[in-house]
Protein backbone atom coordinates (compact mmCIF):
# COMPACT_ATOMS: atom_id res chain seq x y z
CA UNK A 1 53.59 -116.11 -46.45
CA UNK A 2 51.68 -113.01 -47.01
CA UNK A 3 50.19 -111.86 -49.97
CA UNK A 4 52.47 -108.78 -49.43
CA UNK A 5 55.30 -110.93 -48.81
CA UNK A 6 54.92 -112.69 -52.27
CA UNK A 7 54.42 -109.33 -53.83
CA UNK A 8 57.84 -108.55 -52.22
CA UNK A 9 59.32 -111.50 -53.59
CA UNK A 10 58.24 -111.16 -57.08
CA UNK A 11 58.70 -107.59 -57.51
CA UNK A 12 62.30 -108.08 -56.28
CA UNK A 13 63.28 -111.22 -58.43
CA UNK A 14 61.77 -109.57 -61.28
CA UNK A 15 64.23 -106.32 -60.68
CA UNK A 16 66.84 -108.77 -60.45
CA UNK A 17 65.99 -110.36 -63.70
CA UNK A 18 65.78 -107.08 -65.69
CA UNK A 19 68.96 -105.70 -63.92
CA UNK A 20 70.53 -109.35 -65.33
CA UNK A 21 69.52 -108.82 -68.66
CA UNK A 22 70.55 -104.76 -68.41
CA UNK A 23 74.15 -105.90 -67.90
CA UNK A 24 74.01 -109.07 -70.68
CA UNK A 25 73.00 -111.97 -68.86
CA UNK A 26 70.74 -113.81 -71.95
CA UNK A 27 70.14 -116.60 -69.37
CA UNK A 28 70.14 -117.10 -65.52
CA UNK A 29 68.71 -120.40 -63.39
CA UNK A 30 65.41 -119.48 -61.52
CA UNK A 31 66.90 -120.63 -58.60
CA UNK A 32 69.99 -118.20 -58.86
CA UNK A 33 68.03 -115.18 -59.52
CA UNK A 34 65.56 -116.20 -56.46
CA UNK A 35 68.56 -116.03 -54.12
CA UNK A 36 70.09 -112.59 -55.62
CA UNK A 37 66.51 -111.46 -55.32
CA UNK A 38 66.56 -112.65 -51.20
CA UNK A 39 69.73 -111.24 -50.48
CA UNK A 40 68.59 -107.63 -52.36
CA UNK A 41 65.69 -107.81 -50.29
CA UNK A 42 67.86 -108.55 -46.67
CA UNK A 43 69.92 -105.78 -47.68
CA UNK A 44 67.33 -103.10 -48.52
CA UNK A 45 65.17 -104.23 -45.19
CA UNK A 46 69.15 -103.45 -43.19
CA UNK A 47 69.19 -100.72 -44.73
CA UNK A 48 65.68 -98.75 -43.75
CA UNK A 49 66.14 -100.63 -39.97
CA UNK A 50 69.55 -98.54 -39.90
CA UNK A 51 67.72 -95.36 -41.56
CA UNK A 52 65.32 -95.65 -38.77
CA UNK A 53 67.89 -96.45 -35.82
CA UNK A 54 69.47 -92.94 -37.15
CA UNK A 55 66.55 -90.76 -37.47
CA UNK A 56 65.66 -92.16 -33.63
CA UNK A 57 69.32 -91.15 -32.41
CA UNK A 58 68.93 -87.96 -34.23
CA UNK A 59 65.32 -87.45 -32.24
CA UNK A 60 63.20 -88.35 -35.74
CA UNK A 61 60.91 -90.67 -35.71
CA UNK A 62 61.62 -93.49 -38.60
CA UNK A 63 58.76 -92.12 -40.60
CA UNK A 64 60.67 -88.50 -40.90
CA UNK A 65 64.40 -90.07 -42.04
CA UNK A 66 66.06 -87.67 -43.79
CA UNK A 67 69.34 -88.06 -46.24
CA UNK A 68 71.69 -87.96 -43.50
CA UNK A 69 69.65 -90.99 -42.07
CA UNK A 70 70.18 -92.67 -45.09
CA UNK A 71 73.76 -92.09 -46.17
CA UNK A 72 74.58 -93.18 -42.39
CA UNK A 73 72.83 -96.52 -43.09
CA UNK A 74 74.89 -96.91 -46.31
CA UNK A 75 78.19 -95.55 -44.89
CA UNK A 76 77.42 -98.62 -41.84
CA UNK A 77 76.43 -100.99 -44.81
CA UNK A 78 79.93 -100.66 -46.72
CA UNK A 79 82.30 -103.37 -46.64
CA UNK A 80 85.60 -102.41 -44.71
CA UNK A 81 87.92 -103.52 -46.74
């Protein structure tokens, strides 16, 4: 793992933790807030691959997504329930 890659990591458990505590949770199992912290960080890395994927359709490159880009990635993301 990369030094960049633990950076990741720890910056995204540690969100997790203080988003926990924001909402009342006084105590949560390392382990547990590892795993929200994992599947935060899958989610966000979907989301900017579909930002990019939409910026390229609309003849962007990634680097130049714009809203649109990014509400399309979140409208894909959204359950169908």
């Amino acid at each position: 793992m990369s030094s960049q890659d633990a950076f990741t990591r720890a910056a995204t458990a540690q969100a997790v933790a203080r988003t926990a505590l924001a909402l009342g949770v006084e105590v949560a199992d390392r382990a547990a807030v590892d795993l929200v912290a994992d599947v935060a960080g899958r989610y966000v890395e979907a989301i900017a691959a579909a930002c990019v994927a939409s910026a390229h359709h609309a003849g962007r490159s990634g680097a130049n997504a714009a809203l649109p880009d990014v509400l399309a990635a979140l409208a894909d993301a959204a359950p169908r329930l």
